[in-house]
C-alpha atoms as a PDB file:
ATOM      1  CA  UNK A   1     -19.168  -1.904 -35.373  1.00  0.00           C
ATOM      2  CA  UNK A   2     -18.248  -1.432 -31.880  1.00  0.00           C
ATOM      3  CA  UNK A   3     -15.372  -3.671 -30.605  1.00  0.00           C
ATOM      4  CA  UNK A   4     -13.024  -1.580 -28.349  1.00  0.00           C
ATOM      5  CA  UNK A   5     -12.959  -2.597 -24.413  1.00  0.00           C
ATOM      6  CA  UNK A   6     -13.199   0.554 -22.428  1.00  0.00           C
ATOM      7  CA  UNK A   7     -11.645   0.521 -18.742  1.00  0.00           C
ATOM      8  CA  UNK A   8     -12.584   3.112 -16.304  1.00  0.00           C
ATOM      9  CA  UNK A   9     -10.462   3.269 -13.817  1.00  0.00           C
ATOM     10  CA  UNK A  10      -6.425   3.044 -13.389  1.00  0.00           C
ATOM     11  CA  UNK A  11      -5.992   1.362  -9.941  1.00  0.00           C
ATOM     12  CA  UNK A  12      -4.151  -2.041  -9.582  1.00  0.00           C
ATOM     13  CA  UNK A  13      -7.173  -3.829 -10.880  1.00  0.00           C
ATOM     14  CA  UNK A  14      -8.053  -1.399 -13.744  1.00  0.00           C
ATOM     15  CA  UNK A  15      -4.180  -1.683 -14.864  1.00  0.00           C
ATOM     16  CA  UNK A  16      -4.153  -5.489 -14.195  1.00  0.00           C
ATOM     17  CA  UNK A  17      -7.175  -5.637 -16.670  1.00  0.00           C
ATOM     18  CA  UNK A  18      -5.573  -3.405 -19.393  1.00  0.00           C
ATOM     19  CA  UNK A  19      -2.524  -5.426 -19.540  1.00  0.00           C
ATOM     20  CA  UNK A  20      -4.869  -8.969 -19.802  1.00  0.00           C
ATOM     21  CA  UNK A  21      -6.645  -7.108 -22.306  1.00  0.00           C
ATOM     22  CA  UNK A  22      -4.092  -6.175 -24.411  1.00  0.00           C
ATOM     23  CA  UNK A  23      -2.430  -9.387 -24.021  1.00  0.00           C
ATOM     24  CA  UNK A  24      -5.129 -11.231 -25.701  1.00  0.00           C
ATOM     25  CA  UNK A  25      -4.843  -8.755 -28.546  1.00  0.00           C
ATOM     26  CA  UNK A  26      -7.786  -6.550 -27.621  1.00  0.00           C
ATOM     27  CA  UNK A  27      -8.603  -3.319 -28.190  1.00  0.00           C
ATOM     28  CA  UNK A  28      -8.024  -1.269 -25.259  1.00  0.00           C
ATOM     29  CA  UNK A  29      -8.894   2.271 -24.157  1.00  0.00           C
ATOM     30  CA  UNK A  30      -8.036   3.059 -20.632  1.00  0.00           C
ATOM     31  CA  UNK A  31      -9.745   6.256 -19.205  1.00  0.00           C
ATOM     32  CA  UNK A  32      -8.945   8.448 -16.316  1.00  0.00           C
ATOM     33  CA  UNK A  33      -8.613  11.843 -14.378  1.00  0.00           C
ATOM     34  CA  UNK A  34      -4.782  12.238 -16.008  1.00  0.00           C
ATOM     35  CA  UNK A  35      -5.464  11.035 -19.303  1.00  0.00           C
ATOM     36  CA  UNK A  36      -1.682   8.951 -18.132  1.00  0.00           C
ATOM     37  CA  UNK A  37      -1.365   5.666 -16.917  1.00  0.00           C
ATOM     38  CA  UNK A  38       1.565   3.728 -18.078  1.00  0.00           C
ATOM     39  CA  UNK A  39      -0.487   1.548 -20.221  1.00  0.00           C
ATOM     40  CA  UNK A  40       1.458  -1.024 -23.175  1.00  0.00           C
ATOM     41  CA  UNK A  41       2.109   0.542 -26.433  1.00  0.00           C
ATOM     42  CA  UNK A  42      -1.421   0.168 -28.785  1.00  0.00           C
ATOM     43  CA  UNK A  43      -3.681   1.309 -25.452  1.00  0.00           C
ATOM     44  CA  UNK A  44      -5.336   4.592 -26.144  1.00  0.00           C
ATOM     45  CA  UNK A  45      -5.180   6.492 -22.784  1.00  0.00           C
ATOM     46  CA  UNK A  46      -7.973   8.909 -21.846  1.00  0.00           C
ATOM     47  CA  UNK A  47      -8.603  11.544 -19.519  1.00  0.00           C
ATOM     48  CA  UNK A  48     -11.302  13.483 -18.201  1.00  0.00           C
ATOM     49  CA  UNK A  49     -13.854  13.683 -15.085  1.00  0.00           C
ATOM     50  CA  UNK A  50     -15.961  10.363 -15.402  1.00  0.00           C
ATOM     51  CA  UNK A  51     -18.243  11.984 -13.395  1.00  0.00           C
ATOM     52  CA  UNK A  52     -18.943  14.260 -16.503  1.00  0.00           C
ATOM     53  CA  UNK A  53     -21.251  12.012 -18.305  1.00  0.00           C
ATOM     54  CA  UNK A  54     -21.052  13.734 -21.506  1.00  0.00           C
ATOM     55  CA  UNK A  55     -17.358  12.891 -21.322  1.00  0.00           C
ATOM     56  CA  UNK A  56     -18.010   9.044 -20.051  1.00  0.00           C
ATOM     57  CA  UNK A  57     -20.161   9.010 -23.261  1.00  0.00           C
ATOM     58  CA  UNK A  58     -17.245  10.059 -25.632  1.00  0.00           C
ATOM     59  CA  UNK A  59     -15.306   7.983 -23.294  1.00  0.00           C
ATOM     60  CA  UNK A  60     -17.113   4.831 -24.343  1.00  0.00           C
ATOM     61  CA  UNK A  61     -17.578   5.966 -28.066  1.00  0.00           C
ATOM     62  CA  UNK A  62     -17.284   2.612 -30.111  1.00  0.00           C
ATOM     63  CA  UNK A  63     -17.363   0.310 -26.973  1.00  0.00           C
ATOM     64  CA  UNK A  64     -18.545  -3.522 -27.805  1.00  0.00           C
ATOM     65  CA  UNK A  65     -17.529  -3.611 -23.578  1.00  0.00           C
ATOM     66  CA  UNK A  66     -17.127  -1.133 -20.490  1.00  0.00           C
ATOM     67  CA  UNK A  67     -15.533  -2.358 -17.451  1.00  0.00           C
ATOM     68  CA  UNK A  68     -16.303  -0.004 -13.922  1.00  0.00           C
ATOM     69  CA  UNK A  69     -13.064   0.118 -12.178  1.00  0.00           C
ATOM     70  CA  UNK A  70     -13.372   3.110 -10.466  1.00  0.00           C
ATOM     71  CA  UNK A  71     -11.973   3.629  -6.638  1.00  0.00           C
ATOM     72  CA  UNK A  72     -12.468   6.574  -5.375  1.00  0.00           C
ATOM     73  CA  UNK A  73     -11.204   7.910  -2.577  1.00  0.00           C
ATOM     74  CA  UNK A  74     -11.879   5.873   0.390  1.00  0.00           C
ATOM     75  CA  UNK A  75     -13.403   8.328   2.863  1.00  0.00           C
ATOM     76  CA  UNK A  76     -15.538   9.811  -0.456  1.00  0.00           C
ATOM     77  CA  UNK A  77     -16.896   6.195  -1.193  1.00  0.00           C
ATOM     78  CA  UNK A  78     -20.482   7.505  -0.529  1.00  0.00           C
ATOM     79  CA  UNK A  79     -20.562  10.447  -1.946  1.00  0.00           C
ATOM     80  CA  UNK A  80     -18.355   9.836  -5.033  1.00  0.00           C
ATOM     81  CA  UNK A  81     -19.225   6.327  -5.684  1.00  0.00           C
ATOM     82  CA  UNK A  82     -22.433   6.049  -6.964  1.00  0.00           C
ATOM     83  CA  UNK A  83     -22.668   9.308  -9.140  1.00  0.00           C
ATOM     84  CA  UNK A  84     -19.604   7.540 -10.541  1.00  0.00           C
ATOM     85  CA  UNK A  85     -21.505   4.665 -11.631  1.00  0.00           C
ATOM     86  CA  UNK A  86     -24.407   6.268 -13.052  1.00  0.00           C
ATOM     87  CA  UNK A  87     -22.140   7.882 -15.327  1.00  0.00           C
ATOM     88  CA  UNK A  88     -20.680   5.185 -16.477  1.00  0.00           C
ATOM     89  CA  UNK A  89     -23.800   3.385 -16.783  1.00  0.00           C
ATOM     90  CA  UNK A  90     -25.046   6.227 -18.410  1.00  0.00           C
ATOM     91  CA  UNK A  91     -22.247   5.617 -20.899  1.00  0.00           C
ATOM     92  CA  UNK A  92     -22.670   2.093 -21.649  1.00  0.00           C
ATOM     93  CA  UNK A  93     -26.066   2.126 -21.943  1.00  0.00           C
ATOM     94  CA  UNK A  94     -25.482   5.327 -24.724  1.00  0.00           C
ATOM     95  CA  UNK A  95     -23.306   2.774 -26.881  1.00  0.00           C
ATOM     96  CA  UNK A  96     -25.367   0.170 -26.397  1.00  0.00           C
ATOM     97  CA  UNK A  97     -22.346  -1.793 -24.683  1.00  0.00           C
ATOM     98  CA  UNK A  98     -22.520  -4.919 -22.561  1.00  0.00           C
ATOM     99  CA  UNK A  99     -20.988  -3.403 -18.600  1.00  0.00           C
ATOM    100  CA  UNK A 100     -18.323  -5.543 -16.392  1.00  0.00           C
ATOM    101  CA  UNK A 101     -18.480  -4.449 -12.750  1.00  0.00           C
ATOM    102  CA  UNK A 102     -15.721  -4.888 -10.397  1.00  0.00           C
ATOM    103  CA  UNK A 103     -16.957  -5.036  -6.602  1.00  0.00           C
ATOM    104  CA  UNK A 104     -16.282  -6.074  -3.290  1.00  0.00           C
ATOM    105  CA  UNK A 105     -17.639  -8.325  -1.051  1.00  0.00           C
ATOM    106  CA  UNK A 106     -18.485  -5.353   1.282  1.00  0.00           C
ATOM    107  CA  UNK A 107     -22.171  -5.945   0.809  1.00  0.00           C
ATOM    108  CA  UNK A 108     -22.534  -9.353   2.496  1.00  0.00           C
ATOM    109  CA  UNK A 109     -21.707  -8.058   5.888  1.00  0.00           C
ATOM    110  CA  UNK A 110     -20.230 -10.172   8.824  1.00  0.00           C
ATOM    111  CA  UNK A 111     -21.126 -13.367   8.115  1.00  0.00           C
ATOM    112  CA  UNK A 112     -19.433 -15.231  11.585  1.00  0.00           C
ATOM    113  CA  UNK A 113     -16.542 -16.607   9.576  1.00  0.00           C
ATOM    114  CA  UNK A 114     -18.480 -18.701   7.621  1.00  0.00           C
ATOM    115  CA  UNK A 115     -17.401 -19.035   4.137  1.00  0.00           C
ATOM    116  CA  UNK A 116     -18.969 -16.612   1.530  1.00  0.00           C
ATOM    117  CA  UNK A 117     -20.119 -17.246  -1.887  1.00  0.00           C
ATOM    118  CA  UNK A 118     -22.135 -16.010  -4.249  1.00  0.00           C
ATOM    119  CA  UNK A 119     -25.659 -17.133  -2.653  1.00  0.00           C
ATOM    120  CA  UNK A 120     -24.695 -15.819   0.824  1.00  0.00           C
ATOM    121  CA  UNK A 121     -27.403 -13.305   1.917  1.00  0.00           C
ATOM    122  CA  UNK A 122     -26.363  -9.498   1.361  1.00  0.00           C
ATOM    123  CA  UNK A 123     -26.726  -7.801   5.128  1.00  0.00           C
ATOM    124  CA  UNK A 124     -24.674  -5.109   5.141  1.00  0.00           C
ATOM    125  CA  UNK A 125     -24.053  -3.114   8.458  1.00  0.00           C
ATOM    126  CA  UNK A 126     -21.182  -0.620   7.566  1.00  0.00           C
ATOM    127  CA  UNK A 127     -21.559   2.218   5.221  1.00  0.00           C
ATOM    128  CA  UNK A 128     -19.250   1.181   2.616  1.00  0.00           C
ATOM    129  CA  UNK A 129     -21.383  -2.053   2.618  1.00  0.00           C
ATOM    130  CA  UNK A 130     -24.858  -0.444   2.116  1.00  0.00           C
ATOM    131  CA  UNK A 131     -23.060   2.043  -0.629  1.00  0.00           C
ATOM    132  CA  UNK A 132     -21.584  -1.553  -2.342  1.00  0.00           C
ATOM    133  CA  UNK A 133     -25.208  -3.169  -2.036  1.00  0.00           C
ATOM    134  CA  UNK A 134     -27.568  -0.092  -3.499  1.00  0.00           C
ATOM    135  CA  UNK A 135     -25.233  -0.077  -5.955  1.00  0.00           C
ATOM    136  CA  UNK A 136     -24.840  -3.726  -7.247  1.00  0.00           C
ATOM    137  CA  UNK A 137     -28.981  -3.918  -6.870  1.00  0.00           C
ATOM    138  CA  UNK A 138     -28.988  -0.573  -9.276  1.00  0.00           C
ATOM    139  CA  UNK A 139     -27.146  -3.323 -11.611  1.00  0.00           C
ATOM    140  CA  UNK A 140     -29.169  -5.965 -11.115  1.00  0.00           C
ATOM    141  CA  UNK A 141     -32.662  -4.213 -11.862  1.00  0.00           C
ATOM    142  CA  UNK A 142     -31.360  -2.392 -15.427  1.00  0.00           C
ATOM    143  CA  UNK A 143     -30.181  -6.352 -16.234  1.00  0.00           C
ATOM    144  CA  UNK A 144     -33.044  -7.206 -15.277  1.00  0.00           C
ATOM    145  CA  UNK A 145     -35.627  -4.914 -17.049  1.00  0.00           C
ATOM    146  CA  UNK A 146     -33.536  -5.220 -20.437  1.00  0.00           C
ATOM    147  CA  UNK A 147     -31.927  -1.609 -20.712  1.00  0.00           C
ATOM    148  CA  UNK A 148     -28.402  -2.787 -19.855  1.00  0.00           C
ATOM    149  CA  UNK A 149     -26.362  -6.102 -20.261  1.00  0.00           C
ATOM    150  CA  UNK A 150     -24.338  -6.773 -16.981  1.00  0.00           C
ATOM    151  CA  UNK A 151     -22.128  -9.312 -15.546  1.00  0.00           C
ATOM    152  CA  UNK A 152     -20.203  -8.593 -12.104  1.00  0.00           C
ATOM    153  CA  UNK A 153     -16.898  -9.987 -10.631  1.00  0.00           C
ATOM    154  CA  UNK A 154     -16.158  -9.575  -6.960  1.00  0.00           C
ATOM    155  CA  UNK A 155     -12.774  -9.810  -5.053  1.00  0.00           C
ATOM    156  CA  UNK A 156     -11.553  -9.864  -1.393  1.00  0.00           C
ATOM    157  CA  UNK A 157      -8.979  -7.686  -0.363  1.00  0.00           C
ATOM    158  CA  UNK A 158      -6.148  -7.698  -3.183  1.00  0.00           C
ATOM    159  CA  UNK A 159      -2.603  -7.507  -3.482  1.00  0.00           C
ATOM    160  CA  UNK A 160      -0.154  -7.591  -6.495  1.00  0.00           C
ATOM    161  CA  UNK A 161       1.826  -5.095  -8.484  1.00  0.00           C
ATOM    162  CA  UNK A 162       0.677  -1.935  -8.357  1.00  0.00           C
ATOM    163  CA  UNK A 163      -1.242  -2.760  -5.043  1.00  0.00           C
ATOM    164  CA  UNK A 164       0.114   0.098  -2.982  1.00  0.00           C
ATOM    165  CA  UNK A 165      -1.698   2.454  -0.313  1.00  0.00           C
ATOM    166  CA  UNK A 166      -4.911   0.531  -0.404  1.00  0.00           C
ATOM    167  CA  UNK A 167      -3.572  -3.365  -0.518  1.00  0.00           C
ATOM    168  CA  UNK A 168      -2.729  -4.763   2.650  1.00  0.00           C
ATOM    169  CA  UNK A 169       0.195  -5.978   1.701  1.00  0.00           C
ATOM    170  CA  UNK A 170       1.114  -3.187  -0.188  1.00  0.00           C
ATOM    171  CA  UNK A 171       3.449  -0.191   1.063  1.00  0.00           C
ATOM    172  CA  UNK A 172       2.461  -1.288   4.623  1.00  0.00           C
ATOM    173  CA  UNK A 173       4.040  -4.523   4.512  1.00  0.00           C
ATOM    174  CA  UNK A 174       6.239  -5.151   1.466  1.00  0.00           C
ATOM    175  CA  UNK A 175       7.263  -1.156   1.221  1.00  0.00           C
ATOM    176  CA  UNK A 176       7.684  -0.958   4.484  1.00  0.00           C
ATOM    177  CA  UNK A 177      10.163  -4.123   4.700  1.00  0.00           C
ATOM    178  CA  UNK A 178      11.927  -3.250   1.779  1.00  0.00           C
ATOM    179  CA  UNK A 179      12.376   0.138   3.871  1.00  0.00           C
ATOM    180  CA  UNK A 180      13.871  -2.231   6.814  1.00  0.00           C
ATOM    181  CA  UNK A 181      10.679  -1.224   8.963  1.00  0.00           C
ATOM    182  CA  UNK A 182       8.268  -3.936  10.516  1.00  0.00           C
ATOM    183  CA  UNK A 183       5.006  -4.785   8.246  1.00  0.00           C
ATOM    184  CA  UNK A 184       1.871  -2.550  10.032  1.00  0.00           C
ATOM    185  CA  UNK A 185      -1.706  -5.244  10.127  1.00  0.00           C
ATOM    186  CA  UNK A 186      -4.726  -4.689  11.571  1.00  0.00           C
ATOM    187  CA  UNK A 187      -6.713  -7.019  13.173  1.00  0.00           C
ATOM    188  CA  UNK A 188      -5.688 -10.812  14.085  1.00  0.00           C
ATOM    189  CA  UNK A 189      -2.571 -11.921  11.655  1.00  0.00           C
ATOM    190  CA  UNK A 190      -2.710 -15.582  12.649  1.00  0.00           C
ATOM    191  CA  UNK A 191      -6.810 -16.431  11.282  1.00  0.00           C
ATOM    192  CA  UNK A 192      -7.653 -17.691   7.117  1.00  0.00           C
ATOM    193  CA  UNK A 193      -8.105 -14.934   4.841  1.00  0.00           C
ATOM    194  CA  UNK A 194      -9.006 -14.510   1.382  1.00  0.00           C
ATOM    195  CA  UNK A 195      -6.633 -12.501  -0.503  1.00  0.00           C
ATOM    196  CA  UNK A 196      -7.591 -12.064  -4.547  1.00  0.00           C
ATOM    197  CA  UNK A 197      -4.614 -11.460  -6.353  1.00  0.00           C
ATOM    198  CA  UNK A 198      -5.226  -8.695  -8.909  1.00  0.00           C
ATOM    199  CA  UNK A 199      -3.712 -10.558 -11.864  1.00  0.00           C
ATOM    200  CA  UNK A 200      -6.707 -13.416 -11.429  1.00  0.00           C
ATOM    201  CA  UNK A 201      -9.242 -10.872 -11.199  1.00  0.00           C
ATOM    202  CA  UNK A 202      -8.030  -9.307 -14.130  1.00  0.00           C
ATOM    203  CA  UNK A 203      -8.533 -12.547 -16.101  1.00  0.00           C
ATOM    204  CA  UNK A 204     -11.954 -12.886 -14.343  1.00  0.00           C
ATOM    205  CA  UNK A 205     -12.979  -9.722 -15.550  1.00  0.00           C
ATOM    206  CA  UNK A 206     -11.811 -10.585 -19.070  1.00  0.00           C
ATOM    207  CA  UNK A 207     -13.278 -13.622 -19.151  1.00  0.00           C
ATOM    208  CA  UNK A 208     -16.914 -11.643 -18.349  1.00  0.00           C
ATOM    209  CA  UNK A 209     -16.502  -9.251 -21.020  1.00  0.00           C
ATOM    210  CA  UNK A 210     -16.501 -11.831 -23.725  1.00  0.00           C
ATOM    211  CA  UNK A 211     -18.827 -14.978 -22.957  1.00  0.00           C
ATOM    212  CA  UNK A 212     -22.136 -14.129 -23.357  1.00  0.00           C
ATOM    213  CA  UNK A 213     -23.914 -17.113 -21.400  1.00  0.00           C
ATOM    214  CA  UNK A 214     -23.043 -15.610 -18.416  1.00  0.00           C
ATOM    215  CA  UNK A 215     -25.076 -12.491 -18.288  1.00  0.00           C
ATOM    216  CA  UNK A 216     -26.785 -11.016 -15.652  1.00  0.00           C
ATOM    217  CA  UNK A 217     -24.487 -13.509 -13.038  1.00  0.00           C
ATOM    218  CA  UNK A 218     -21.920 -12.472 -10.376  1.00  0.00           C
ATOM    219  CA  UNK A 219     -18.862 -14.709  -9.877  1.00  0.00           C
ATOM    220  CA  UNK A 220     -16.228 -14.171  -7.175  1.00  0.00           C
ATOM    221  CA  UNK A 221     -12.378 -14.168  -8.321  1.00  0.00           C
ATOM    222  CA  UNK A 222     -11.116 -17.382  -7.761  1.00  0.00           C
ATOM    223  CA  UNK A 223      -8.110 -17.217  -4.815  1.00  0.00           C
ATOM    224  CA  UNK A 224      -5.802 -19.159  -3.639  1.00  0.00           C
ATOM    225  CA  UNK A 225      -6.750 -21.121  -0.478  1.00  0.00           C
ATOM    226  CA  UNK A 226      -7.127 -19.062   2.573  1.00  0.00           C
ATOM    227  CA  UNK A 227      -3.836 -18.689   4.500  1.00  0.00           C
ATOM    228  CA  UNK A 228      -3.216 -16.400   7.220  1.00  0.00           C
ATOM    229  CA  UNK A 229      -2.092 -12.727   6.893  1.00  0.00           C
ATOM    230  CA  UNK A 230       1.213 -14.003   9.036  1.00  0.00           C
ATOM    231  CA  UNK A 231       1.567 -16.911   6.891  1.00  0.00           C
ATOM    232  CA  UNK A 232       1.746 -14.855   3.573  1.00  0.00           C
ATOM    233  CA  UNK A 233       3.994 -12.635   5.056  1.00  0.00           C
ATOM    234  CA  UNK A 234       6.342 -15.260   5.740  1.00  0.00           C
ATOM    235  CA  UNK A 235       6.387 -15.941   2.311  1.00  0.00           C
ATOM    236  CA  UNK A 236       7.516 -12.340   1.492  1.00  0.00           C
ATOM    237  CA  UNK A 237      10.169 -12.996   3.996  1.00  0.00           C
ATOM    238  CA  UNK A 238      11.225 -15.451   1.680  1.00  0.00           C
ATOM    239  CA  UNK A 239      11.228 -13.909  -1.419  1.00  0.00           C
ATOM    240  CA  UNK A 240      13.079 -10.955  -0.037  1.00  0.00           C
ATOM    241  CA  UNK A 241      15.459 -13.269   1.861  1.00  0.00           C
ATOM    242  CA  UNK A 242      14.856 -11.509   5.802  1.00  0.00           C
ATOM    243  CA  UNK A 243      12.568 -11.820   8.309  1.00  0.00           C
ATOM    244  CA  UNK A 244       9.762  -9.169   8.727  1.00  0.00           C
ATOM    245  CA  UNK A 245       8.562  -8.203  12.244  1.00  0.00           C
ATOM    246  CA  UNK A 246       4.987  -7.540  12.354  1.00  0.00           C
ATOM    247  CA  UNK A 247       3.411  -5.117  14.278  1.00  0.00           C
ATOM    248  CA  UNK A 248       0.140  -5.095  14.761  1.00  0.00           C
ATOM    249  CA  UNK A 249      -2.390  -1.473  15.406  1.00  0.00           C
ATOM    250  CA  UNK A 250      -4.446  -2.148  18.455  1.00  0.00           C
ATOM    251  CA  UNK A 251      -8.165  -0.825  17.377  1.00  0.00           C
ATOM    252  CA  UNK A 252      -7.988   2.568  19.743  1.00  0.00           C
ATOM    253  CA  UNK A 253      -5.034   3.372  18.197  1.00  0.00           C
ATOM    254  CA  UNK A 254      -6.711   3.134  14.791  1.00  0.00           C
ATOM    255  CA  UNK A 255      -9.347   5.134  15.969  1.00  0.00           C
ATOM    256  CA  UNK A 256      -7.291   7.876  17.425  1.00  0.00           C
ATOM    257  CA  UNK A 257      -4.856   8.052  14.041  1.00  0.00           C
ATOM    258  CA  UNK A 258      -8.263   8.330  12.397  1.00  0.00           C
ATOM    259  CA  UNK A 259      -9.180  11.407  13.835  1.00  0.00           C
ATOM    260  CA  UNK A 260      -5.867  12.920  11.897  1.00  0.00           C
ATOM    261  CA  UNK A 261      -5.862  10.367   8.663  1.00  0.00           C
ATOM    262  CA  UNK A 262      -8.999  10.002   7.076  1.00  0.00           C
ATOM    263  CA  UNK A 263      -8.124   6.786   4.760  1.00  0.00           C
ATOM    264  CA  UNK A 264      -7.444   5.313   8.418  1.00  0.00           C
ATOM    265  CA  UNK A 265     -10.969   6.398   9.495  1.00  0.00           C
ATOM    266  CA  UNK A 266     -12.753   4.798   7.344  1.00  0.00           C
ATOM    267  CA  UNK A 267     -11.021   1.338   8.082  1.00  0.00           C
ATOM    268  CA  UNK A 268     -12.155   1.065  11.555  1.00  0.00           C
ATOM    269  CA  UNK A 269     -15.876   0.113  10.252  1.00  0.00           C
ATOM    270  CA  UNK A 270     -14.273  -3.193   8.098  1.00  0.00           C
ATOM    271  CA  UNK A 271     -12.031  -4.235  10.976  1.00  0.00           C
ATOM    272  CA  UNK A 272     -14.661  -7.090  11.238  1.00  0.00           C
ATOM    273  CA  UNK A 273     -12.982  -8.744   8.039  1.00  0.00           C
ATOM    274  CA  UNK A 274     -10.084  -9.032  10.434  1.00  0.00           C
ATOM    275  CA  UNK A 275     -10.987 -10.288  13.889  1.00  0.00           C
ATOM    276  CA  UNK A 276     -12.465 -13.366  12.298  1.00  0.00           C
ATOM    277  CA  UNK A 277     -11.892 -15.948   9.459  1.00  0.00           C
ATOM    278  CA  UNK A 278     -12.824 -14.237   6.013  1.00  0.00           C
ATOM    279  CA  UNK A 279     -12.998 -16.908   3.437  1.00  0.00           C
ATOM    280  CA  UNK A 280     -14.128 -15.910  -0.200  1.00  0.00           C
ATOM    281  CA  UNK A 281     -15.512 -18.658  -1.949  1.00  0.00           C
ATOM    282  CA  UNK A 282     -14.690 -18.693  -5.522  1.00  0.00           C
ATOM    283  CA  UNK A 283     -15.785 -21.947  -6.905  1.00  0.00           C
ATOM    284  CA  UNK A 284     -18.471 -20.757  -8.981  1.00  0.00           C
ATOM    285  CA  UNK A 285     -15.468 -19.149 -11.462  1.00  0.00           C
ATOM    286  CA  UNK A 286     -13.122 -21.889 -11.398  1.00  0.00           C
ATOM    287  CA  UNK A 287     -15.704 -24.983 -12.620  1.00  0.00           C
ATOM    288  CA  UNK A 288     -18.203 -22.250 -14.796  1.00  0.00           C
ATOM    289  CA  UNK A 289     -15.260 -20.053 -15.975  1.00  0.00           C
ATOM    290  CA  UNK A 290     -12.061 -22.512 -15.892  1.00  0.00           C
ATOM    291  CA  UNK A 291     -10.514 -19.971 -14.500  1.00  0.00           C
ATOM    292  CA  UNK A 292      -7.594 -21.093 -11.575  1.00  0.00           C
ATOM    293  CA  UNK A 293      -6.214 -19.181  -8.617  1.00  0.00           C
ATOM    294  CA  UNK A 294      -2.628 -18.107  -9.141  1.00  0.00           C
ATOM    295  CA  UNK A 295      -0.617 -19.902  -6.439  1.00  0.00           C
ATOM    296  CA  UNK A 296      -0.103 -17.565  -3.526  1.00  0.00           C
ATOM    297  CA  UNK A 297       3.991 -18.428  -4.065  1.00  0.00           C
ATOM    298  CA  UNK A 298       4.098 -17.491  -7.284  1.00  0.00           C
ATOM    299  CA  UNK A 299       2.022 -14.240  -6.595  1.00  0.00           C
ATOM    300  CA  UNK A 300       3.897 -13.556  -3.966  1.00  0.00           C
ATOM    301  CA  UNK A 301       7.069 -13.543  -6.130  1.00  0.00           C
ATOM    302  CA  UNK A 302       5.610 -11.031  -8.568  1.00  0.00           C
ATOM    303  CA  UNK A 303       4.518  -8.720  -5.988  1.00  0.00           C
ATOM    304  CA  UNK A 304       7.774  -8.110  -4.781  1.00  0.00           C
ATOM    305  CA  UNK A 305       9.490  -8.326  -7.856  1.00  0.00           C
ATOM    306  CA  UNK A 306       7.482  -4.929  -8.716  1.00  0.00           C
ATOM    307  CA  UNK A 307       7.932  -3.317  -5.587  1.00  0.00           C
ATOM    308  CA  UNK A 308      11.779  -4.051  -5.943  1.00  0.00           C
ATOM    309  CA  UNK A 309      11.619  -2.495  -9.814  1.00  0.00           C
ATOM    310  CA  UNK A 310       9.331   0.701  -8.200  1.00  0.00           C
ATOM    311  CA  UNK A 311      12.102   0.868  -5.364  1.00  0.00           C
ATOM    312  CA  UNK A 312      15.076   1.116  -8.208  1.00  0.00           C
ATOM    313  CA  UNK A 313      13.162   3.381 -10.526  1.00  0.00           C
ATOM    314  CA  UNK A 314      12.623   5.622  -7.324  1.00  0.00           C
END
């Protein structure tokens, strides 16, 4: 009888989820490039290329649930991405497993500032938003025709433990004041902002791998309410007792590091998220799923209570 939970993918999120898996006394297999990953005692840890799909089959060998966590790199997103997702796909569908998605919110496009939920209109215009939207549609129609069971969470941008290089408040702005160096933000610091903390979507995703009413739906993490990136930077002030000058990259200088720094190239095409409000909407979670927004204080605290262990460790 298969009843393991199968994560693909290591990243903040994928981590976040083992540890709410294993919390709640689930089986847990973790799979990745490294076959390492830091995981809590009982997790088996895999490795191999997921983009092998005989090896995302044995992967997902016994799996009652297979969660896509997968990032790749950011300037690969459409070439990696979606050969990534077939394979896992592939997988699930092989074990006759039920799949949890992780997304974005990429594929909605700029919606003016107005609030986005679940029934805003997808109309992407960057890349990374057309890869996110053929992608969740390729979901959608094999739920839809009966060949796979799928249910989809999707998160603004995150932060938390583990959130380093690719979490805005990450090794830019906590690392970088722990180093005594001003916090680096793109875009306007003082307009509303969703931020999902990875710990909530890792309960979100949870929650979607076990209730089976909910199939076939897409629910946003639930966040905190909106606050400004400067406001929530303040609050890391607090926590590590000092204030943190923020500086601020003027677009043309992203563009011209991006002709050197490839991660930074591909953020000048979502700089929209942050010359506007950029409200998530995650409603539909808390009231269907009873699930409720860590508050951004307390989040804040266990952010930088891991970046302080990483710093000692180092």
């Amino acid at each position: 009888m298969n009843d393991v939970h199968v994560v693909f993918g290591t990243g903040a999120i994928g981590l976040a989820l083992v540890d709410e898996l294993a919390g709640r006394g689930v089986p847990v297999r973790v799979v990745n490039r490294s076959g390492s990953a830091g995981a809590p005692d009982g997790v088996e840890v895999l490795g191999g290329d997921v983009s092998d799909r005989d090896f995302s089959v044995r992967a997902a060998a016994g799996a009652a649930v297979v969660y896509q966590c997968l990032n790749p790199p950011y300037h690969r997103w459409a070439e990696d991405f979606p050969g990534l997702q077939d394979s896992v796909v592939h997988a699930a569908r092989s074990v006759d497993a039920r799949l949890v998605s992780f997304e974005n919110v990429y594929m909605y496009g700029d919606t003016g500032g107005e609030s986005i939920t679940e029934t805003t209109v997808a109309n992407p215009h960057t890349r990374k938003g057309k890869v996110r939207l053929a992608m969740a549609q390729q979901l959608q129609r094999l739920h839809d025709d009966g060949t796979l069971a799928v249910t989809t969470a999707r998160a603004s941008d995150y932060f938390g433990p583990r959130g380093t290089t690719q979490s805005p408040f990450g090794d830019l702005v906590i690392g970088a004041a722990l180093a005594g160096k001003p916090a680096r933000v793109i875009g306007n610091p003082d307009l509303a902002h969703s931020y999902t903390y990875t710990a909530d979507a890792a309960k979100t995703l949870a929650v979607l791998g076990t209730r089976d009413d909910i199939l076939g739906e897409v629910f946003h993490v639930p966040n905190a309410p909106a606050l400004t990136t400067r406001q929530i930077i303040d609050l890391i002030a607090d926590e590590l007792g000092s204030p943190i000058k923020v500086s601020v990259a003027p677009r043309y200088v992203l563009r011209v590091m991006g002709l050197f720094n490839k991660t930074l190239n591909e953020v000048d095409e979502m700089l929209y998220e942050f010359t506007q409000p950029f409200v998530v909407d995650g409603d539909k979670a808390q009231s269907r799923l009873g699930i409720a927004p860590t508050p951004m204080a307390s989040a804040i605290g266990a952010t930088v209570a891991w970046f302080r262990g990483r710093n000692e460790a180092a």
